[in-house]
Protein backbone atom coordinates (compact mmCIF):
# COMPACT_ATOMS: atom_id res chain seq x y z
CA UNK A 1 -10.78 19.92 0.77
CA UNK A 2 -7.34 20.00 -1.64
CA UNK A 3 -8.49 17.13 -3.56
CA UNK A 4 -5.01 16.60 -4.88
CA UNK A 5 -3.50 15.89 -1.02
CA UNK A 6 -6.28 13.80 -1.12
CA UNK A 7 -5.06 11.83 -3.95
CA UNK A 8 -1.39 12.00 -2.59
CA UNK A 9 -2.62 10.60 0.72
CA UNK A 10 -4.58 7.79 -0.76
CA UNK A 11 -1.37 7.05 -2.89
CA UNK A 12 1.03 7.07 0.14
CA UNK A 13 -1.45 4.55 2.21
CA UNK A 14 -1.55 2.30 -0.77
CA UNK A 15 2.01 1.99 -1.32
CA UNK A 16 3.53 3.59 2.12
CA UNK A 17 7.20 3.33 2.11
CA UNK A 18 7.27 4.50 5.95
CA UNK A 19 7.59 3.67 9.56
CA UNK A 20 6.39 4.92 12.87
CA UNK A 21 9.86 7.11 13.64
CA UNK A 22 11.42 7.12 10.45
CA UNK A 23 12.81 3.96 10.66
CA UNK A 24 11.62 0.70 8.16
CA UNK A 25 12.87 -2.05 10.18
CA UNK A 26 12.03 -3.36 13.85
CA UNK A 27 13.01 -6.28 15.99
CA UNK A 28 9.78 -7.93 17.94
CA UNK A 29 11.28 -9.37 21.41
CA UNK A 30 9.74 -10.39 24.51
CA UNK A 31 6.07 -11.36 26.12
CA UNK A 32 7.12 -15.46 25.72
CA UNK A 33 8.95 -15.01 22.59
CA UNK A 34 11.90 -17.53 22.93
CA UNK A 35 13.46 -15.98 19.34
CA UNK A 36 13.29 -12.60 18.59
CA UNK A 37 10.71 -11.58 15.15
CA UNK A 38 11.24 -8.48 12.65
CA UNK A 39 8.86 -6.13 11.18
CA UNK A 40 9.47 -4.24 8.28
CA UNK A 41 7.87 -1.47 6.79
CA UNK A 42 7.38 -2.13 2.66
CA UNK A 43 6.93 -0.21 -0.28
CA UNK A 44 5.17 -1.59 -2.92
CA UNK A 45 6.95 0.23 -5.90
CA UNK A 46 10.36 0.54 -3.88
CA UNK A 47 13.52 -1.00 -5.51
CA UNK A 48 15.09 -4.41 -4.15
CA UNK A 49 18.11 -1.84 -3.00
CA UNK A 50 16.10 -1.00 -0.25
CA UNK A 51 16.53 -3.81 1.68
CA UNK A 52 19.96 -3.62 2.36
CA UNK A 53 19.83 -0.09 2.82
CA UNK A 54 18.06 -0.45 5.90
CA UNK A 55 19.73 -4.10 6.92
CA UNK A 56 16.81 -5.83 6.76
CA UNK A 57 18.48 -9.01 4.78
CA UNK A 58 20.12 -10.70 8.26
CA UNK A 59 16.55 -10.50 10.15
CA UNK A 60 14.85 -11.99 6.57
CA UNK A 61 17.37 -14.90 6.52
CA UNK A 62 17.21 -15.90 9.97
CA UNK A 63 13.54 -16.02 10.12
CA UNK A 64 10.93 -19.18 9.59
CA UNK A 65 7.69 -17.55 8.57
CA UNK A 66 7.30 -14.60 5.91
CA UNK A 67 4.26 -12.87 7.17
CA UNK A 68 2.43 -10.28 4.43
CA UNK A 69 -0.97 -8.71 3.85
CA UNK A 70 -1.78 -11.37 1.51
CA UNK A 71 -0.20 -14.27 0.02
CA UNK A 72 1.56 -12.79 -3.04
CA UNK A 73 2.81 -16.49 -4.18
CA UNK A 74 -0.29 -16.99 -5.35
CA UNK A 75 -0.90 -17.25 -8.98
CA UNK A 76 -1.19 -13.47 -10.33
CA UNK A 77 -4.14 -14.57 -12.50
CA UNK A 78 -5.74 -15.71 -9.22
CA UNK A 79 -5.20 -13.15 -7.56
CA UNK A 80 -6.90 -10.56 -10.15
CA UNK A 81 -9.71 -12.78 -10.49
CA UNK A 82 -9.83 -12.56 -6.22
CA UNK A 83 -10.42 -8.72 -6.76
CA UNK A 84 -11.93 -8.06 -9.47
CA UNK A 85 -15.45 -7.81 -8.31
CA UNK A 86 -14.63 -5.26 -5.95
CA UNK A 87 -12.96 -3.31 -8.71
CA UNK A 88 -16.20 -3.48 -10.97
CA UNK A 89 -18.83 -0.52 -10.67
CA UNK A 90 -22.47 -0.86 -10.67
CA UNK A 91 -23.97 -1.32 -14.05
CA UNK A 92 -25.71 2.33 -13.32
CA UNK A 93 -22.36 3.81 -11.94
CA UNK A 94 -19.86 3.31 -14.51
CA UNK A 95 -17.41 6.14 -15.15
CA UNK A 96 -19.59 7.66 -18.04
CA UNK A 97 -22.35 8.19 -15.93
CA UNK A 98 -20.84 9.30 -12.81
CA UNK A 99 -18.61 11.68 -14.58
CA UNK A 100 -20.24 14.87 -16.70
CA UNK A 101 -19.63 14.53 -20.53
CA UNK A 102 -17.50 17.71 -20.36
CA UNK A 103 -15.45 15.99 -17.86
CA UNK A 104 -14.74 13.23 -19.02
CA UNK A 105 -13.60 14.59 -22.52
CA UNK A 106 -10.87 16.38 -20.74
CA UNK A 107 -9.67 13.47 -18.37
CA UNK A 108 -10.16 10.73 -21.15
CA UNK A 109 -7.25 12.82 -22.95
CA UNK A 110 -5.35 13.52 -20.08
CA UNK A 111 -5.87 9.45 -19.14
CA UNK A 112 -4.07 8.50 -22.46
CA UNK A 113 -0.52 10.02 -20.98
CA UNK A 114 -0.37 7.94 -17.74
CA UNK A 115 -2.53 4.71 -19.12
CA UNK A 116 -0.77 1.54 -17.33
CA UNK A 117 -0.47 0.20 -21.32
CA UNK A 118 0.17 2.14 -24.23
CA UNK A 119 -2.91 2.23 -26.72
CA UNK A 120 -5.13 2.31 -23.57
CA UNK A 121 -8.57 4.14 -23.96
CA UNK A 122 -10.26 5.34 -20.66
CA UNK A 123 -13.20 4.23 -22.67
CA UNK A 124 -11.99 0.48 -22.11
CA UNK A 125 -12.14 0.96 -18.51
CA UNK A 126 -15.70 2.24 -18.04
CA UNK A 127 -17.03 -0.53 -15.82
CA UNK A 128 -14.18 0.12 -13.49
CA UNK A 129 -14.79 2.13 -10.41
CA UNK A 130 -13.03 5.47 -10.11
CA UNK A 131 -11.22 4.52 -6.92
CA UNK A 132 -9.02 1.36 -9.66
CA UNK A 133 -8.09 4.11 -12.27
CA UNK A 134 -6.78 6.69 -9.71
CA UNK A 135 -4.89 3.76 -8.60
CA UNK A 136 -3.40 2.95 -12.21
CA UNK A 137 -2.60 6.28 -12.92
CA UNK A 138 -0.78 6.89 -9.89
CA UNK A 139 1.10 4.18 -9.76
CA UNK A 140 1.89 5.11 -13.54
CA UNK A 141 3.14 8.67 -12.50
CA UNK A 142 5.16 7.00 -9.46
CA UNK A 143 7.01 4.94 -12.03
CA UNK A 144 8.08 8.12 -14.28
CA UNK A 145 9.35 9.58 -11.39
CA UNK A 146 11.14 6.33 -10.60
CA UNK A 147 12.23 5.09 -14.01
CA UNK A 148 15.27 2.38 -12.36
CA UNK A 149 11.89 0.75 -10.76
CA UNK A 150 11.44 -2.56 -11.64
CA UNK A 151 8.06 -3.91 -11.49
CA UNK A 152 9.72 -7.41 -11.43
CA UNK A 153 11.11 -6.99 -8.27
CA UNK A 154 8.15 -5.63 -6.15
CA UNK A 155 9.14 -5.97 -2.03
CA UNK A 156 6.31 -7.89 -0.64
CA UNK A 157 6.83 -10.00 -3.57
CA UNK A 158 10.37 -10.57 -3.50
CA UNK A 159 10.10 -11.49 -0.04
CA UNK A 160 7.38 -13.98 -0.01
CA UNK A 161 8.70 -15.45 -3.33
CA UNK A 162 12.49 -15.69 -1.99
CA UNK A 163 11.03 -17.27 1.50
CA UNK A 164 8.71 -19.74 -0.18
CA UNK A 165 12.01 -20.64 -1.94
CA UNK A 166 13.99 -20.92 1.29
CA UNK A 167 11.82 -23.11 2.59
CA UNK A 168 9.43 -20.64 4.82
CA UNK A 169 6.11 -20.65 5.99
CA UNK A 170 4.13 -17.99 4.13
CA UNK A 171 1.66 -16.77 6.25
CA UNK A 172 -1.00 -13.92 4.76
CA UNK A 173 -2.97 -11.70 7.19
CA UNK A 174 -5.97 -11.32 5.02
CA UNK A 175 -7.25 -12.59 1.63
CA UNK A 176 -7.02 -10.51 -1.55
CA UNK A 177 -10.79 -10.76 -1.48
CA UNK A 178 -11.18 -8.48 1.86
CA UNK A 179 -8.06 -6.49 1.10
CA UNK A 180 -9.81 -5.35 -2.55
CA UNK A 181 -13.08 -4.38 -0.90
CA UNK A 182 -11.35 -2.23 1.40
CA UNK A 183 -9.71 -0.32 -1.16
CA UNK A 184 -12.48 -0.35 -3.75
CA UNK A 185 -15.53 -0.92 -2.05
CA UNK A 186 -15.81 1.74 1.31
CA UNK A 187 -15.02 5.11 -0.73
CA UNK A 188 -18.60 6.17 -2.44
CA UNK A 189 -18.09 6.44 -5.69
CA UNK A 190 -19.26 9.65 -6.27
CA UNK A 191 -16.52 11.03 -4.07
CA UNK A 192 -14.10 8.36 -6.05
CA UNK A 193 -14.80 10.01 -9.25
CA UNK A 194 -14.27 13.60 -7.90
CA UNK A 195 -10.67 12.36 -7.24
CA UNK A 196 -10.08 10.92 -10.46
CA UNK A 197 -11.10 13.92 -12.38
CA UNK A 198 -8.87 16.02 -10.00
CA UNK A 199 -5.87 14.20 -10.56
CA UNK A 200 -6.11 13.90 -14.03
CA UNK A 201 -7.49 17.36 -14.50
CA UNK A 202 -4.14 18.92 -12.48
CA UNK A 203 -1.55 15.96 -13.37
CA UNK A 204 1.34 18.78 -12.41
CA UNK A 205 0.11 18.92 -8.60
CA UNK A 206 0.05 15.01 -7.87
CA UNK A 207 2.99 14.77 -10.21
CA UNK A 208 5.04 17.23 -7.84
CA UNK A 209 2.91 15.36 -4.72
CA UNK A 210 4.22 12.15 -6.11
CA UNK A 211 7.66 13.25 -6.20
CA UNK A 212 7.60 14.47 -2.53
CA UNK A 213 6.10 10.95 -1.49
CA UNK A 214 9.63 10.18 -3.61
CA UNK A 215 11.93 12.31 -1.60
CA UNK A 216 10.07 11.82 1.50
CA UNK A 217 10.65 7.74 0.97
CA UNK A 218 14.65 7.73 0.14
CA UNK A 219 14.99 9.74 3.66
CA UNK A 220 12.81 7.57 5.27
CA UNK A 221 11.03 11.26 6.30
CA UNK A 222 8.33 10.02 8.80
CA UNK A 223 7.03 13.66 9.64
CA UNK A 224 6.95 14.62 5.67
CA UNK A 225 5.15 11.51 4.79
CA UNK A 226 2.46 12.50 8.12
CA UNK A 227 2.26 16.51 6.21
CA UNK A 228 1.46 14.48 3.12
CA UNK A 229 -1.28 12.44 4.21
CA UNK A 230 -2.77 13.40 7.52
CA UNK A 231 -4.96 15.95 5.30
CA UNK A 232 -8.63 16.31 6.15
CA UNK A 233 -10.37 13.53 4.23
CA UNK A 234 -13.98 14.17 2.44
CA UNK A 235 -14.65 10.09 3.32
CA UNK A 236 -12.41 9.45 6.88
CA UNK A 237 -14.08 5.76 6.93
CA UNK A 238 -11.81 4.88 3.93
CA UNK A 239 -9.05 5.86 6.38
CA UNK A 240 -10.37 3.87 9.86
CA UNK A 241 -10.98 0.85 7.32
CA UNK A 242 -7.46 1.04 5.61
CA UNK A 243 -5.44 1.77 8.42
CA UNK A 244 -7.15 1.17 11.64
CA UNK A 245 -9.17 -2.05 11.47
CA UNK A 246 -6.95 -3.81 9.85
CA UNK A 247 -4.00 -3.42 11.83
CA UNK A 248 -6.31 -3.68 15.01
CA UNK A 249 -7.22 -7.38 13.37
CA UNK A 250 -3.68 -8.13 12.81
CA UNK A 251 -2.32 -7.31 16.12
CA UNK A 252 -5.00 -10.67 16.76
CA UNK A 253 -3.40 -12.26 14.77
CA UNK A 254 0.85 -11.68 15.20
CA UNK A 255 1.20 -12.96 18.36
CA UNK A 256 0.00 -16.54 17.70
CA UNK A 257 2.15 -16.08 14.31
CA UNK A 258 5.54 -14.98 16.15
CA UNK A 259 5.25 -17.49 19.18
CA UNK A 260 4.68 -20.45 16.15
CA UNK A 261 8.33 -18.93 14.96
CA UNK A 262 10.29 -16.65 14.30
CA UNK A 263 8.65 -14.21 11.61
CA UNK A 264 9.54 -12.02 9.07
CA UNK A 265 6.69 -9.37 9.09
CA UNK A 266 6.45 -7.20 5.64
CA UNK A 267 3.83 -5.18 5.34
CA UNK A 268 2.60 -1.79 3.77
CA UNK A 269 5.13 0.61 6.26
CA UNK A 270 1.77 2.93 6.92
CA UNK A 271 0.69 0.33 9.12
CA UNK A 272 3.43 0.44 11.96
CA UNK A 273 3.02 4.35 11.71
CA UNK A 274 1.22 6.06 14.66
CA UNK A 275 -0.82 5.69 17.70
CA UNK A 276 -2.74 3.30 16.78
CA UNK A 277 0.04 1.35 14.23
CA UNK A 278 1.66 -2.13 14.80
CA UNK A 279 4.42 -1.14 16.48
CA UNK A 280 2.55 0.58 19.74
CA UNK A 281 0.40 -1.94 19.09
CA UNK A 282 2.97 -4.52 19.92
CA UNK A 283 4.10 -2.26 22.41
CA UNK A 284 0.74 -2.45 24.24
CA UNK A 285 0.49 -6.01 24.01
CA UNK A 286 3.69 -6.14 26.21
CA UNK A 287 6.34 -7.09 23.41
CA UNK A 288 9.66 -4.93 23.23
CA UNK A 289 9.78 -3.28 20.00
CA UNK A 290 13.01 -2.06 19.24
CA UNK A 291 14.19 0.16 15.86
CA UNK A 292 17.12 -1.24 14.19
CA UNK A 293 19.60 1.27 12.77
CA UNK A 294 21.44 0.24 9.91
């Protein structure tokens, strides 16, 4: 397997900026729904400009509930402390014992030009599993190749912060808990290492990857996006758990949600993407899902 499309496609799922026909916004109607609900596909490092770019800002302000993957008006400290333990590796499977000496001189170099805070040693992060550095450090390159990108105004954020404002329900669709073991906790970590040291071994490949997930997002490129990260995968549960259960336990969930009022749904675009994403999903549970163009 290209490890690097690996890294790409675990990058993309994390922060997908995409929706199921190259579209980011959708009105829910139908199947008892008495007001019409909106989902929109997020990215997590995409500016605030996005939003009216697509004309999502009419469905926002018209809607009750903010609906996200978790509830991001939660104290940050809280939040870390929520995932934490699924971030921490064994005691016997820290990253300078899963990773060969001669490896880990060469990415521990590499590591200081991407660290998420200058000064940073990969040496401080040792007891972190290899699955929460490849995270950093991509998010890191992301932000080089987006330097207008204010972490300040993160989407999921900005929604649930401006609704809780407004006056509207915030509704989360998991806890930060079951999110971070998802993400940290299903990947082995031998195979979690493997992708760290590629990725920091070749920064130049998910650098240009990274900057293709760019392109790809800014014209909302559905079928690029599905090239990018519909590569074979050395772990595919990582994928079923990310992607597939999750929206399968929403799609429990969003009806009870929508018929309580009308909702604002923002979550990670990757999940309305595909057979088996949120919008057939709706679809199949007999709701008329309809793209809105801007």
């Amino acid at each position: 397997m290209n490890k690097q499309k690996a890294i790409i496609a675990l990058f993309l799922l994390l922060c997908a900026a995409f929706s199921a026909s190259a579209q980011l916004l959708y009105k829910v109607e139908g199947n008892g729904l008495t007001t019409p609900s909106y989902l929109f596909g997020t990215h997590h490092l995409a500016p605030l400009s996005t939003i009216d770019k697509v004309g999502a800002r009419p469905a926002f302000e018209q809607a009750e509930q903010v609906v996200g993957e978790i509830d991001m008006t939660q104290d940050q400290m809280t939040l870390a402390m929520a995932m934490q333990p699924h971030m921490m590796a064994p005691a016997d499977s820290t990253l300078s014992k899963v990773i060969s000496p001669e490896d880990y001189a060469v990415i521990s170099e590499e590591f200081k030009k991407w660290a998420p805070m200058p000064g940073i040693e990969l040496s401080s992060l040792d007891m972190l599993k290899p699955m929460a550095v490849t995270t950093m450090v991509a998010v890191s390159m992301f932000a080089q190749q987006m330097p207008d990108y204010n972490p300040a105004e993160q989407l999921d954020t900005w929604f649930q912060q401006q609704g809780k404002e407004q006056g509207k329900t915030i509704v989360p669709l998991e806890t930060a808990e079951y999110q971070a073991s998802v993400l940290f906790d299903t990947t082995p970590i031998a195979i979690q290492a493997e992708g760290l040291i590629s990725q920091l071994k070749d920064p130049e490949e998910t650098c240009e990857g990274v900057k293709k997930v760019n392109e790809a997002y800014a014209a909302q490129d559905l079928s690029q996006m599905l090239a990018l990260s519909m590569d074979e995968d050395e772990h595919p549960e990582f994928m079923i758990a990310l992607l597939d259960r999750r929206n399968a336990d929403w799609l429990t969930k969003l009806p009870a949600i929508m018929q309580k009022a009308p909702s604002f749904i923002a979550v990670g675009a990757m999940h309305l993407a595909g057979p088996k994403g949120l919008v057939e999903g709706l679809r199949s549970l007999g709701y008329t899902v309809t793209p809105i163009n801007n």
